[in-house]
C-alpha atoms as a PDB file:
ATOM      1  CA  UNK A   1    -106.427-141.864 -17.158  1.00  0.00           C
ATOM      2  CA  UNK A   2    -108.094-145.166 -17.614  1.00  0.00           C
ATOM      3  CA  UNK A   3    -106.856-148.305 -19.211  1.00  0.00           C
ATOM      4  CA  UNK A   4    -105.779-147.168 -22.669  1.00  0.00           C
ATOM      5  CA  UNK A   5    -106.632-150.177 -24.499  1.00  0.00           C
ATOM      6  CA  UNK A   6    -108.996-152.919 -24.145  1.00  0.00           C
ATOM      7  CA  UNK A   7    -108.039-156.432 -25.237  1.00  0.00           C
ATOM      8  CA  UNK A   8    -108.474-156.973 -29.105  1.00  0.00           C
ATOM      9  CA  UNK A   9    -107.511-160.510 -28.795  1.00  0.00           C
ATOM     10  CA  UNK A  10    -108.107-163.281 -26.763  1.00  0.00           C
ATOM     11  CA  UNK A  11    -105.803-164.772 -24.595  1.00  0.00           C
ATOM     12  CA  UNK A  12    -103.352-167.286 -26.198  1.00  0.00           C
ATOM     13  CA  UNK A  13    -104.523-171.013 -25.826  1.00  0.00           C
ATOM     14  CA  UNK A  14    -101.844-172.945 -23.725  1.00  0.00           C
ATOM     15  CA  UNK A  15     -99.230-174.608 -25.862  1.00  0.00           C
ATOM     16  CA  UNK A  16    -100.116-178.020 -27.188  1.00  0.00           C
ATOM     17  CA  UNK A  17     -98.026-181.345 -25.813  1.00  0.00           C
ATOM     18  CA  UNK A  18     -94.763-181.698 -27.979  1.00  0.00           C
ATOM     19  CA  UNK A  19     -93.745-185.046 -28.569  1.00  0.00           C
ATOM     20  CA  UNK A  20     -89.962-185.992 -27.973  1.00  0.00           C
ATOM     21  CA  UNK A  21     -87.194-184.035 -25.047  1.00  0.00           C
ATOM     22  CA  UNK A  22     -88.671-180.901 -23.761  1.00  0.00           C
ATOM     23  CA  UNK A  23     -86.958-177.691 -24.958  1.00  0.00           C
ATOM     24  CA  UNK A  24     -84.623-176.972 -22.071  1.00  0.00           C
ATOM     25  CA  UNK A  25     -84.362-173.756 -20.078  1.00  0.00           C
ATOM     26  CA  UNK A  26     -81.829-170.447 -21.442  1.00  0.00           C
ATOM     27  CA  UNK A  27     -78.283-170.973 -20.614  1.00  0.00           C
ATOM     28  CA  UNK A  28     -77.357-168.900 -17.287  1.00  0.00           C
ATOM     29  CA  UNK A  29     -74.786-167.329 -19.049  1.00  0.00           C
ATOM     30  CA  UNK A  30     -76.911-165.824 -21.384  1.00  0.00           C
ATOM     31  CA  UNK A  31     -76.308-161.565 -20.805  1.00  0.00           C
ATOM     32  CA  UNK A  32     -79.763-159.523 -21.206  1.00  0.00           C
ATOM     33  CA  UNK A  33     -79.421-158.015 -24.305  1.00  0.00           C
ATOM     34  CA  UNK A  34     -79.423-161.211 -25.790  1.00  0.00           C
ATOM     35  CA  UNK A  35     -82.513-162.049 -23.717  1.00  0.00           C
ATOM     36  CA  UNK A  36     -84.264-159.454 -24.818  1.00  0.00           C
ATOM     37  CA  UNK A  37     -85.228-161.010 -28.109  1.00  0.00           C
ATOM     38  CA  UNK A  38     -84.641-164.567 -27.069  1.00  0.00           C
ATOM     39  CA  UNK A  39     -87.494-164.804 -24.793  1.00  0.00           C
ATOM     40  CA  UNK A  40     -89.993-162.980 -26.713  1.00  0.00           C
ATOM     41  CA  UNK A  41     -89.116-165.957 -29.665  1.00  0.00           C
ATOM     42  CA  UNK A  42     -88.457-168.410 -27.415  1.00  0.00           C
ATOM     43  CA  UNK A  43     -92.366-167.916 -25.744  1.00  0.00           C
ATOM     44  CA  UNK A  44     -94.118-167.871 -29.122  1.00  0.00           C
ATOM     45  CA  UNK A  45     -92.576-170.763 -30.053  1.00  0.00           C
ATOM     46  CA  UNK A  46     -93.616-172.780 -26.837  1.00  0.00           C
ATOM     47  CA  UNK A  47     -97.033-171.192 -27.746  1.00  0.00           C
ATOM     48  CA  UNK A  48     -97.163-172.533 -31.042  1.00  0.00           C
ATOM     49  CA  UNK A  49     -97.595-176.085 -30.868  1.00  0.00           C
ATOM     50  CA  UNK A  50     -94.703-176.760 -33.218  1.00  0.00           C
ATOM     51  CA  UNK A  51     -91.995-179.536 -32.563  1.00  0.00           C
ATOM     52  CA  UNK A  52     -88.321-178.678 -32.770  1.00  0.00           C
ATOM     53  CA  UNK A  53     -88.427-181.723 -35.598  1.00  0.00           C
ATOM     54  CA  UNK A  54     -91.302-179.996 -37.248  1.00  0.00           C
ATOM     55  CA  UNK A  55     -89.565-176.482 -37.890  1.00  0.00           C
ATOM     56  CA  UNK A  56     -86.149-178.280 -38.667  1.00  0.00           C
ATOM     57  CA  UNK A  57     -88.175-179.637 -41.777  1.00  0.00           C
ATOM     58  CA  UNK A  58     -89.195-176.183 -42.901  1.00  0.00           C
ATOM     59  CA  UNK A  59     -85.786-174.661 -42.050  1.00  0.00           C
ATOM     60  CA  UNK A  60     -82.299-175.284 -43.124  1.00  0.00           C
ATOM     61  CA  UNK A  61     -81.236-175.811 -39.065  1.00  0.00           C
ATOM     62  CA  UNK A  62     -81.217-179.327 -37.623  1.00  0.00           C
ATOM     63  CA  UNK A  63     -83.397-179.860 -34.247  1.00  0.00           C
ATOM     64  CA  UNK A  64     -80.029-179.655 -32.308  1.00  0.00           C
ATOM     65  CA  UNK A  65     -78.849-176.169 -33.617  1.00  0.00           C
ATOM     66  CA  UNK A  66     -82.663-174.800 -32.836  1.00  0.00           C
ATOM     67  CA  UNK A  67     -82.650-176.028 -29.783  1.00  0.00           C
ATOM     68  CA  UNK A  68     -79.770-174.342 -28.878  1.00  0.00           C
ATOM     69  CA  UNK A  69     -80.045-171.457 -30.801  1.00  0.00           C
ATOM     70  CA  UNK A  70     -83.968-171.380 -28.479  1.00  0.00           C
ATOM     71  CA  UNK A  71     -81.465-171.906 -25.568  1.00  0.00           C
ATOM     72  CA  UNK A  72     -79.395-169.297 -26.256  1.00  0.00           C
ATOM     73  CA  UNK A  73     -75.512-172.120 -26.341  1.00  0.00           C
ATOM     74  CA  UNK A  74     -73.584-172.014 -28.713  1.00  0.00           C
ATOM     75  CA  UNK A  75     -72.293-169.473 -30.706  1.00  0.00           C
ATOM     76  CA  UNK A  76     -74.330-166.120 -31.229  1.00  0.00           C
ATOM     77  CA  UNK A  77     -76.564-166.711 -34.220  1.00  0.00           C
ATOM     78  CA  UNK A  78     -76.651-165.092 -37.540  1.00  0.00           C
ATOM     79  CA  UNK A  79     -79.326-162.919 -38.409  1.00  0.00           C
ATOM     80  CA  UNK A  80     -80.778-165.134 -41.582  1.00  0.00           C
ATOM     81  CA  UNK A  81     -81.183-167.749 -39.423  1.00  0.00           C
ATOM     82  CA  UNK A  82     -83.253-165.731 -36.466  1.00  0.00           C
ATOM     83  CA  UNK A  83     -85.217-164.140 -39.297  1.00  0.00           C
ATOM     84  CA  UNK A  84     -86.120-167.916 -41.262  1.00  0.00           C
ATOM     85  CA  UNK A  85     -87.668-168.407 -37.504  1.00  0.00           C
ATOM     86  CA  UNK A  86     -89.204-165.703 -36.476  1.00  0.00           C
ATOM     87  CA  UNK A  87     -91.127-165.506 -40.190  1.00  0.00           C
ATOM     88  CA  UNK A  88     -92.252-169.262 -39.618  1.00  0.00           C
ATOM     89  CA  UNK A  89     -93.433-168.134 -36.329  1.00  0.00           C
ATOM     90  CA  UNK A  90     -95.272-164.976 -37.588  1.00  0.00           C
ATOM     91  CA  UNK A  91     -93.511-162.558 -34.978  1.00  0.00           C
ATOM     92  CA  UNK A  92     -92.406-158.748 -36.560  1.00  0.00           C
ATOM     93  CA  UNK A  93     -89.018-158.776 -37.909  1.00  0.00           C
ATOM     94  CA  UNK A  94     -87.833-154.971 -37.421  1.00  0.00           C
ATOM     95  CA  UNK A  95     -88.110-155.032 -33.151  1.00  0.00           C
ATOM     96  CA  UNK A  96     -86.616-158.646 -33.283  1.00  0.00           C
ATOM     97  CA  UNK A  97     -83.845-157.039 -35.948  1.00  0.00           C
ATOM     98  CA  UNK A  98     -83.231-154.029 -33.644  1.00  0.00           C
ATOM     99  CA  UNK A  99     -82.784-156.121 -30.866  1.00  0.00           C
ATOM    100  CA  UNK A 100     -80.677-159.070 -32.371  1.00  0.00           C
ATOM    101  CA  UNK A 101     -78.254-156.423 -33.662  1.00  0.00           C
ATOM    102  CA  UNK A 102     -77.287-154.712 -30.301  1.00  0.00           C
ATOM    103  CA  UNK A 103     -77.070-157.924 -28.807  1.00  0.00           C
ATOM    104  CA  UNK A 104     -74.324-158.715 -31.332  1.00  0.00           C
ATOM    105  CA  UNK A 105     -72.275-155.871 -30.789  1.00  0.00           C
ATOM    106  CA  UNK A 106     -72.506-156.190 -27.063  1.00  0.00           C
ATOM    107  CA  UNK A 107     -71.369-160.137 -27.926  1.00  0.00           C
ATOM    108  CA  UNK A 108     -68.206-158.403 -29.724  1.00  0.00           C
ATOM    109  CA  UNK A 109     -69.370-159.154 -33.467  1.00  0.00           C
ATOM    110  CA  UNK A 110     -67.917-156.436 -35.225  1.00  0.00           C
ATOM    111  CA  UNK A 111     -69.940-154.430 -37.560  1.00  0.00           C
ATOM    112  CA  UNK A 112     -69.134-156.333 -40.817  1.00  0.00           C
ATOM    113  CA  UNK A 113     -70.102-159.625 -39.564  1.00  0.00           C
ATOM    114  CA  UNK A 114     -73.758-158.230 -38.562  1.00  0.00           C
ATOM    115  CA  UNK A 115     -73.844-156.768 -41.498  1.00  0.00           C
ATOM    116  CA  UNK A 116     -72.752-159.786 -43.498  1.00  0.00           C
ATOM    117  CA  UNK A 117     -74.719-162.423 -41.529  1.00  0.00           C
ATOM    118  CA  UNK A 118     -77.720-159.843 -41.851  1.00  0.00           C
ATOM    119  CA  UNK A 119     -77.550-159.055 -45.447  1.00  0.00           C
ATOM    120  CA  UNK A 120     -79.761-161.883 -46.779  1.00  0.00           C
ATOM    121  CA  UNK A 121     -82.481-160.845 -44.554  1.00  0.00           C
ATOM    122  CA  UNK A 122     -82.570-157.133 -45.261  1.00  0.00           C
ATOM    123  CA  UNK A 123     -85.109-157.781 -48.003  1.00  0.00           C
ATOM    124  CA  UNK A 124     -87.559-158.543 -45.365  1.00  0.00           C
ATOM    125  CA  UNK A 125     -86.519-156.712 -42.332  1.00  0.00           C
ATOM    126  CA  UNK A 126     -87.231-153.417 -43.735  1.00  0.00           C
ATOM    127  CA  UNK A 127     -87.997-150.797 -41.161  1.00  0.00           C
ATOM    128  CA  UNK A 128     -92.011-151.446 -40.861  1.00  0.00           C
ATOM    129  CA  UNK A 129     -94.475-149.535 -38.201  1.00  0.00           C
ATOM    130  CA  UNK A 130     -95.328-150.644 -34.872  1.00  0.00           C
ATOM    131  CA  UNK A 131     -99.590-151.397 -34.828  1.00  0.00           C
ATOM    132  CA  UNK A 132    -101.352-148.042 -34.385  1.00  0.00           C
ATOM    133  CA  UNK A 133    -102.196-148.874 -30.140  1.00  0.00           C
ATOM    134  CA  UNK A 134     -98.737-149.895 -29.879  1.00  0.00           C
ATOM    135  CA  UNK A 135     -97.680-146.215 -31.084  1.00  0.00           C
ATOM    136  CA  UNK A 136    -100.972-144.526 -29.182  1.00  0.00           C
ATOM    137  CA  UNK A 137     -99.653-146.648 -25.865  1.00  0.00           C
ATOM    138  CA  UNK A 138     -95.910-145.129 -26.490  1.00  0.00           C
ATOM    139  CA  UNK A 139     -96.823-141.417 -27.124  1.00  0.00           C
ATOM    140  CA  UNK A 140     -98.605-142.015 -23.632  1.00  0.00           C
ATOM    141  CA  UNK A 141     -95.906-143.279 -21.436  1.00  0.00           C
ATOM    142  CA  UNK A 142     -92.134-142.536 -23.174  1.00  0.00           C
ATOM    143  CA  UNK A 143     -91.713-139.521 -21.063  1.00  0.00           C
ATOM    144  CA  UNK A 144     -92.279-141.041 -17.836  1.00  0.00           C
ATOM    145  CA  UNK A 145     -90.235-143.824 -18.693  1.00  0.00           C
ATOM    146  CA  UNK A 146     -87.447-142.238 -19.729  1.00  0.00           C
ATOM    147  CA  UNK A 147     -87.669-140.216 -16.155  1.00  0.00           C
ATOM    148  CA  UNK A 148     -87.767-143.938 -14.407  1.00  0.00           C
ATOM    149  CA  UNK A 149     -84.621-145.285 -16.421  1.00  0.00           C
ATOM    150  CA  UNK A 150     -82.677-142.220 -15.804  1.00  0.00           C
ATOM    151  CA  UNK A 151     -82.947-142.690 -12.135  1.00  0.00           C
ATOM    152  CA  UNK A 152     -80.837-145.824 -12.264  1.00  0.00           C
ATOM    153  CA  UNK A 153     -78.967-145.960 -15.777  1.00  0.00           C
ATOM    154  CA  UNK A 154     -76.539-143.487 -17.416  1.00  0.00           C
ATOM    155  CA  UNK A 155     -78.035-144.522 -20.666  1.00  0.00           C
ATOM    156  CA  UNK A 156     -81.866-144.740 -20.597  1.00  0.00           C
ATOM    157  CA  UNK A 157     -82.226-144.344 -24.151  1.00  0.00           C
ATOM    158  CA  UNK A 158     -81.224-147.472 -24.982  1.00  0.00           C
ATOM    159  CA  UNK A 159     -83.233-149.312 -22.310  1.00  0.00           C
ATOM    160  CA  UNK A 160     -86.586-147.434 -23.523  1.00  0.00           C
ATOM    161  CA  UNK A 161     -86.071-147.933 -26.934  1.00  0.00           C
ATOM    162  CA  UNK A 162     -85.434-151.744 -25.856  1.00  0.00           C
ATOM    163  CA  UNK A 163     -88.695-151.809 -23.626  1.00  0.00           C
ATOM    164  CA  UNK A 164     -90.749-151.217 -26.715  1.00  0.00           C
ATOM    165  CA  UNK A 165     -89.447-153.311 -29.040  1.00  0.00           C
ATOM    166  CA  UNK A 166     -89.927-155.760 -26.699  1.00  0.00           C
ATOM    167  CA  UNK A 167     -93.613-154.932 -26.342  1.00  0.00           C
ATOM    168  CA  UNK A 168     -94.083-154.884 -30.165  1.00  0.00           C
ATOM    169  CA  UNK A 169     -92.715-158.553 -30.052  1.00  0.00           C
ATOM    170  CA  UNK A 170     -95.728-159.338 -27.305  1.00  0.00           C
ATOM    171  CA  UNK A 171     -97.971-156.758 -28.262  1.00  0.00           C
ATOM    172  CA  UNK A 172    -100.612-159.454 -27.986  1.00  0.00           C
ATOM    173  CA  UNK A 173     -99.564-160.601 -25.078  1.00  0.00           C
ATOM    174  CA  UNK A 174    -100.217-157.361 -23.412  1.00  0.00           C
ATOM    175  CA  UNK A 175    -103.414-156.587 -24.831  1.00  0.00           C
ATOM    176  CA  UNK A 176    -104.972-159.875 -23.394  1.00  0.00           C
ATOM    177  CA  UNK A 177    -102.988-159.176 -20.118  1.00  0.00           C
ATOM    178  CA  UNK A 178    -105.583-157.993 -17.075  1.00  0.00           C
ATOM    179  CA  UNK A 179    -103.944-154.546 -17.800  1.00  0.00           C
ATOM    180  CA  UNK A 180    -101.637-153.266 -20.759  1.00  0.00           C
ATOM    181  CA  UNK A 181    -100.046-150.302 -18.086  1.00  0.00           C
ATOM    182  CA  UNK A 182     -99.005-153.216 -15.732  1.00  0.00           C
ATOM    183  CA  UNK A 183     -97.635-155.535 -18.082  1.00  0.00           C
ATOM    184  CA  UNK A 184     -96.008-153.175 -19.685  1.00  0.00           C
ATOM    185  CA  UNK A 185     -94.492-151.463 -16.618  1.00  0.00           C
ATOM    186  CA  UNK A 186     -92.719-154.822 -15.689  1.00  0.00           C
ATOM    187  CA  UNK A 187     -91.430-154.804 -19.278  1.00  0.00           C
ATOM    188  CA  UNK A 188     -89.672-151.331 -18.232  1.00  0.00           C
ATOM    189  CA  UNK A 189     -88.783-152.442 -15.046  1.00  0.00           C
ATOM    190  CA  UNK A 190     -87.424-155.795 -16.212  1.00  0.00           C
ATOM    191  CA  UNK A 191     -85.044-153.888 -18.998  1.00  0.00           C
ATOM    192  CA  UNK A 192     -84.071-151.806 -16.826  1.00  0.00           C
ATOM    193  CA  UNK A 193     -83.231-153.760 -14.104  1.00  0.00           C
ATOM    194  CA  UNK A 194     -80.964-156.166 -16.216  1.00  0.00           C
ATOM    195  CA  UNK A 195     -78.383-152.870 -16.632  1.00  0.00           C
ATOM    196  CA  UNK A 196     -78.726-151.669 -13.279  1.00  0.00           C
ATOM    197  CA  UNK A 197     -76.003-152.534 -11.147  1.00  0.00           C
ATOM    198  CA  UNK A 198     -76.712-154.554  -8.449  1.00  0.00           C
ATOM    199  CA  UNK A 199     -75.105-154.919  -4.594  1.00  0.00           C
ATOM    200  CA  UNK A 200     -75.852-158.125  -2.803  1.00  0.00           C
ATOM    201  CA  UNK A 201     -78.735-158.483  -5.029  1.00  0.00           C
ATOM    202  CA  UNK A 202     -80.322-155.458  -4.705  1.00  0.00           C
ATOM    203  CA  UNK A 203     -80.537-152.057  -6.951  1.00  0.00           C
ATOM    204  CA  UNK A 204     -77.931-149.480  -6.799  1.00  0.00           C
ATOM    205  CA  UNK A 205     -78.886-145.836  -6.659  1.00  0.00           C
ATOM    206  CA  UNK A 206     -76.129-143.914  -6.469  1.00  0.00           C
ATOM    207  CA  UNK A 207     -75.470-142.306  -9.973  1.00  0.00           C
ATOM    208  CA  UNK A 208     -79.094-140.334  -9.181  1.00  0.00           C
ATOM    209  CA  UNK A 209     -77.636-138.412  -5.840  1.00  0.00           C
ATOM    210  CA  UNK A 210     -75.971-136.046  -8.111  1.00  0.00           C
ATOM    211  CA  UNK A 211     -79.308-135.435 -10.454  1.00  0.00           C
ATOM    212  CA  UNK A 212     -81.717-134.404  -7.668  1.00  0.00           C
ATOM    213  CA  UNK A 213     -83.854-131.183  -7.213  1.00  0.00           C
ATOM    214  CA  UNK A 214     -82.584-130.699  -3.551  1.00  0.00           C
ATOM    215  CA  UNK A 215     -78.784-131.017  -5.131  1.00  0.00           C
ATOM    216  CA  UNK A 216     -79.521-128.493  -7.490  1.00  0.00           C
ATOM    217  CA  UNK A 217     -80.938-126.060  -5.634  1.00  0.00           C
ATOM    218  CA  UNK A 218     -77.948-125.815  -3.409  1.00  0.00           C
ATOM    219  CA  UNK A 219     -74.467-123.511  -4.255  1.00  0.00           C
ATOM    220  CA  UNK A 220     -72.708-123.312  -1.472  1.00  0.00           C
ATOM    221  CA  UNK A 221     -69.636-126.341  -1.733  1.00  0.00           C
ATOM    222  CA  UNK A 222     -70.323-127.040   1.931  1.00  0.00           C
ATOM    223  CA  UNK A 223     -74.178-127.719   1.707  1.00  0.00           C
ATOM    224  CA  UNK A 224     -74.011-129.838  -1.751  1.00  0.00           C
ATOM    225  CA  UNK A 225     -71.201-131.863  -0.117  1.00  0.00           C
ATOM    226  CA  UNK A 226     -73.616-132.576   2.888  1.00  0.00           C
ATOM    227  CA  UNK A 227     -76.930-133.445   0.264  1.00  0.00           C
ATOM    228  CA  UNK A 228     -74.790-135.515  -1.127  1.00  0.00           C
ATOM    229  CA  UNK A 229     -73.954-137.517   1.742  1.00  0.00           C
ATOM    230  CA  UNK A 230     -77.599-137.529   2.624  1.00  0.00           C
ATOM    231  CA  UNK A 231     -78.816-138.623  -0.750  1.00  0.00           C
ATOM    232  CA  UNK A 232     -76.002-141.581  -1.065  1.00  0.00           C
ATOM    233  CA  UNK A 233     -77.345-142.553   2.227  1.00  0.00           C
ATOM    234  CA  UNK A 234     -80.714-142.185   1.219  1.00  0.00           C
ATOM    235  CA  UNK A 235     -80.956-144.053  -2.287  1.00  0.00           C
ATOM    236  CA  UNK A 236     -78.650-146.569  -0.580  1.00  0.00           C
ATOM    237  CA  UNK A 237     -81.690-147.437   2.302  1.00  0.00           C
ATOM    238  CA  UNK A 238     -84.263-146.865  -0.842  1.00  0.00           C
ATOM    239  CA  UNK A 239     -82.802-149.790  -2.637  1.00  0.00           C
ATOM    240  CA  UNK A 240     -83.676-152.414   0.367  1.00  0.00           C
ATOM    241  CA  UNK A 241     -86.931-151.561  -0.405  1.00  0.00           C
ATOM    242  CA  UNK A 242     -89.631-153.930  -2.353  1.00  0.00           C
ATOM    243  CA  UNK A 243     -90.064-153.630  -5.325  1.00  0.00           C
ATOM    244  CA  UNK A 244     -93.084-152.087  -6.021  1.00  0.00           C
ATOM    245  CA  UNK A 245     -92.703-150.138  -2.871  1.00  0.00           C
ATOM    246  CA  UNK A 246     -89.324-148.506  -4.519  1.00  0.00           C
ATOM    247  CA  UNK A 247     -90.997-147.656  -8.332  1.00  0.00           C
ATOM    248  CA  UNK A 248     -93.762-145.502  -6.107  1.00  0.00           C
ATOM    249  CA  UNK A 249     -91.042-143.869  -4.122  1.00  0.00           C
ATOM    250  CA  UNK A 250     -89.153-143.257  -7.114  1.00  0.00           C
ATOM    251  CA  UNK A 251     -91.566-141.924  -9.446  1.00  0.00           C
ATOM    252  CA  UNK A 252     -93.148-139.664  -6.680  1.00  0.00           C
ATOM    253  CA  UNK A 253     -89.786-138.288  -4.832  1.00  0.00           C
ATOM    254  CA  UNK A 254     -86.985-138.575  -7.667  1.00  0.00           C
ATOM    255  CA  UNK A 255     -89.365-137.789 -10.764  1.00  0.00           C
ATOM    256  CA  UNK A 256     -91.759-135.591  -9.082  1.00  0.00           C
ATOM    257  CA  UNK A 257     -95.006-137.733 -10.564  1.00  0.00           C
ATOM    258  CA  UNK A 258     -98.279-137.195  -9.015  1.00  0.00           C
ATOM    259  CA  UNK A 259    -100.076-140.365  -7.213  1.00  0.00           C
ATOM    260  CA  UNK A 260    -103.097-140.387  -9.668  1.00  0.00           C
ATOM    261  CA  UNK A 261    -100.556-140.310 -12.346  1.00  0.00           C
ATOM    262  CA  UNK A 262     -98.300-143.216 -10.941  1.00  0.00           C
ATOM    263  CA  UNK A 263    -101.277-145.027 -10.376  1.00  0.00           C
ATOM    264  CA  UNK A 264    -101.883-144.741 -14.315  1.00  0.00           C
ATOM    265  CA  UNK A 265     -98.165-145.870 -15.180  1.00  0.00           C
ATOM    266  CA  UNK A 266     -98.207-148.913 -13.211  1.00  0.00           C
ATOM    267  CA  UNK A 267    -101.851-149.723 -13.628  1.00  0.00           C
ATOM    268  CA  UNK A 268    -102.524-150.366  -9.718  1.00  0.00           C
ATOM    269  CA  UNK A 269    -105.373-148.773  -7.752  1.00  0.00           C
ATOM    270  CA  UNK A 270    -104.857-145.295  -5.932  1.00  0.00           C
ATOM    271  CA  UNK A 271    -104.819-146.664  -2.774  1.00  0.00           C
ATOM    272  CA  UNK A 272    -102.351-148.950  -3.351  1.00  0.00           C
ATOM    273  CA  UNK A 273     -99.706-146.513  -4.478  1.00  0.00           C
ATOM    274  CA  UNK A 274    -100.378-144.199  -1.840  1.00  0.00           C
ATOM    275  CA  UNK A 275    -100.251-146.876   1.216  1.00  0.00           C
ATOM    276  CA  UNK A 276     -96.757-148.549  -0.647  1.00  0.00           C
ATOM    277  CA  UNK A 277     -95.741-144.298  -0.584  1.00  0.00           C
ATOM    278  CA  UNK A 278     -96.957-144.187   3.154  1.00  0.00           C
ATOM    279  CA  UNK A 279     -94.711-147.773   4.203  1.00  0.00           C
ATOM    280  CA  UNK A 280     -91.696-147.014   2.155  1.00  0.00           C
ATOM    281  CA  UNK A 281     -91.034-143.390   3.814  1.00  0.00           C
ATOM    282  CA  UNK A 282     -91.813-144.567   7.174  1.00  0.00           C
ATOM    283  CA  UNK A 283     -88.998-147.759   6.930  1.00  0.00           C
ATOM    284  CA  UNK A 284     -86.767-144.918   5.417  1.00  0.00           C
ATOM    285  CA  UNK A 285     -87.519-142.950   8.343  1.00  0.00           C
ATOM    286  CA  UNK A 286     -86.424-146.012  10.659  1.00  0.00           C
ATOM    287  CA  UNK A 287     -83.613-146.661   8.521  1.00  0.00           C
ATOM    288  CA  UNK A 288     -81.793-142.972   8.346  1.00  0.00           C
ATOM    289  CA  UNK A 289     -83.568-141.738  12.064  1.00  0.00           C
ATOM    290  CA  UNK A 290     -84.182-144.741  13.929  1.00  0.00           C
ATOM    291  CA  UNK A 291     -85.806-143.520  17.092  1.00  0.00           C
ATOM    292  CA  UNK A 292     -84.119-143.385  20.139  1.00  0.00           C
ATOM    293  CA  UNK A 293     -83.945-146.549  22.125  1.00  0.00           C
ATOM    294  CA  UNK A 294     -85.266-146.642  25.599  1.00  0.00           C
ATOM    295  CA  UNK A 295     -84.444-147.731  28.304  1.00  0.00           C
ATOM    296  CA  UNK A 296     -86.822-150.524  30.267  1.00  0.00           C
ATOM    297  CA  UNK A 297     -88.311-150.100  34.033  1.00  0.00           C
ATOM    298  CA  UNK A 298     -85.854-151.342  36.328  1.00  0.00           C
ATOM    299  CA  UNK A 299     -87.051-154.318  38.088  1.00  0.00           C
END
């Protein structure tokens, strides 16, 4: 498969000098799912040359409750008043909507304050289509995505669903990106790796010992106790590995996904998915069988 679309758009023109305090960075506290449509609004408005004193004249939010509503302080913001921005700055209102909503019941808003804070805006947040490539790109990829999330997350559903909203909000982004596949892996991977759980900083892949061909081939108690042991040790080594050295090794061992077809998901060369397959297995192989350490020529 080649590169399914071609950019339609050229790439965005770097953001024009704002007068006045730069907008500051997202509060660390700030949990993904609220990310998730934060930085997608947060990047168009860098890119679109409008002040914080400009937009607080054409909505009813002073500069200081933007700015922290763009920096994510304060306290989780109503729907009316993400909507009032995201039509100034042009962005699609049903992704940002879908997003902004889960975010708000993962903040503890209960139902009838989203629904309250969101009813003013329901005129104009009407469930619209995604742009016909957008759809094209997700008929393409939503099965082999789904087989990725699973491997780390008990609910993949959500994180897909997520991963293209997302890419609606910066459809444009990807289309002018070197290659759509590639930016819109690390959209998947990025979504996916904000719910993984995480030990000393690196993925946990536990919960996919127990969802493996070689597991479920097995009935004998005695054998599936020992492929479990194996696989825990195995997915706990495959975590230590890089990054893009562990999506190859997942998507070819776990998922069962061809080379020529992982090197269409991730939009990298052939060669480069087989020689990150080829280093991966062999630090596994140090890593589970180290070889046997011998002994030097007595002097």
């Amino acid at each position: 498969m080649t590169t399914p679309f071609e950019p339609s758009v050229p790439p965005a023109r770097p953001a024009l000098l704002r007068p006045g305090r730069k907008l500051g960075p997202i509060a660390e506290n700030v949990v993904s799912s609220h990310r998730a449509w934060l930085d997608p609004l947060r990047e168009r408005y860098l890119r679109s040359g409008l002040t914080l004193s400009e937009l607080s004249v054409k909505l009813p939010l002073a500069k200081s409750k933007l700015s922290e509503l763009l920096r994510g302080t304060g306290l989780y913001p109503r729907w009316e008043i993400v909507l009032s921005l995201a039509v100034e700055l042009q962005m699609p209102g049903w992704p940002l909507y879908r997003l902004w909503r889960q975010a708000a019941f993962e903040a503890h808003k209960s139902r009838e304050w989203v629904e309250r804070s969101s009813g003013k805006g329901a005129l104009t947040t009407s469930h619209t289509a995604p742009p016909l490539d957008h759809r094209a790109f997700r008929e393409l990829v939503e099965s082999d995505y789904h087989l990725y999330a699973q491997v780390f997350l008990d609910d993949d559903d959500t994180a897909v669903s997520d991963t293209f909203d997302i890419l609606w909000l910066r459809w444009n982004d990807a289309l002018a990106s070197a290659d759509t596949r590639r930016f819109a892996w690390q959209v998947l991977r990025a979504t996916v790796m904000a719910r993984t759980l995480h030990l000393d900083g690196r993925p946990e892949l536990g919960t996919a010992a127990f969802d493996t061909v070689a597991l479920q081939s097995l009935t004998a108690e005695s054998d599936r106790v020992d492929q479990i042991a194996e696989s825990l040790q195995l997915f706990k080594a495959m975590g230590r590995l890089p990054d893009h050295q562990l999506d190859v090794l997942v998507l070819r061992r776990l998922c069962g996904i061809t080379p020529e077809h992982v090197s269409d998901l991730l939009g990298v060369p052939l060669a480069t998915v087989r020689s990150d397959e080829r280093h991966a297995v062999h630090f596994l192989e140090n890593v589970i069988c180290p070889p046997p350490e011998t002994e030097g020529n007595a002097a």
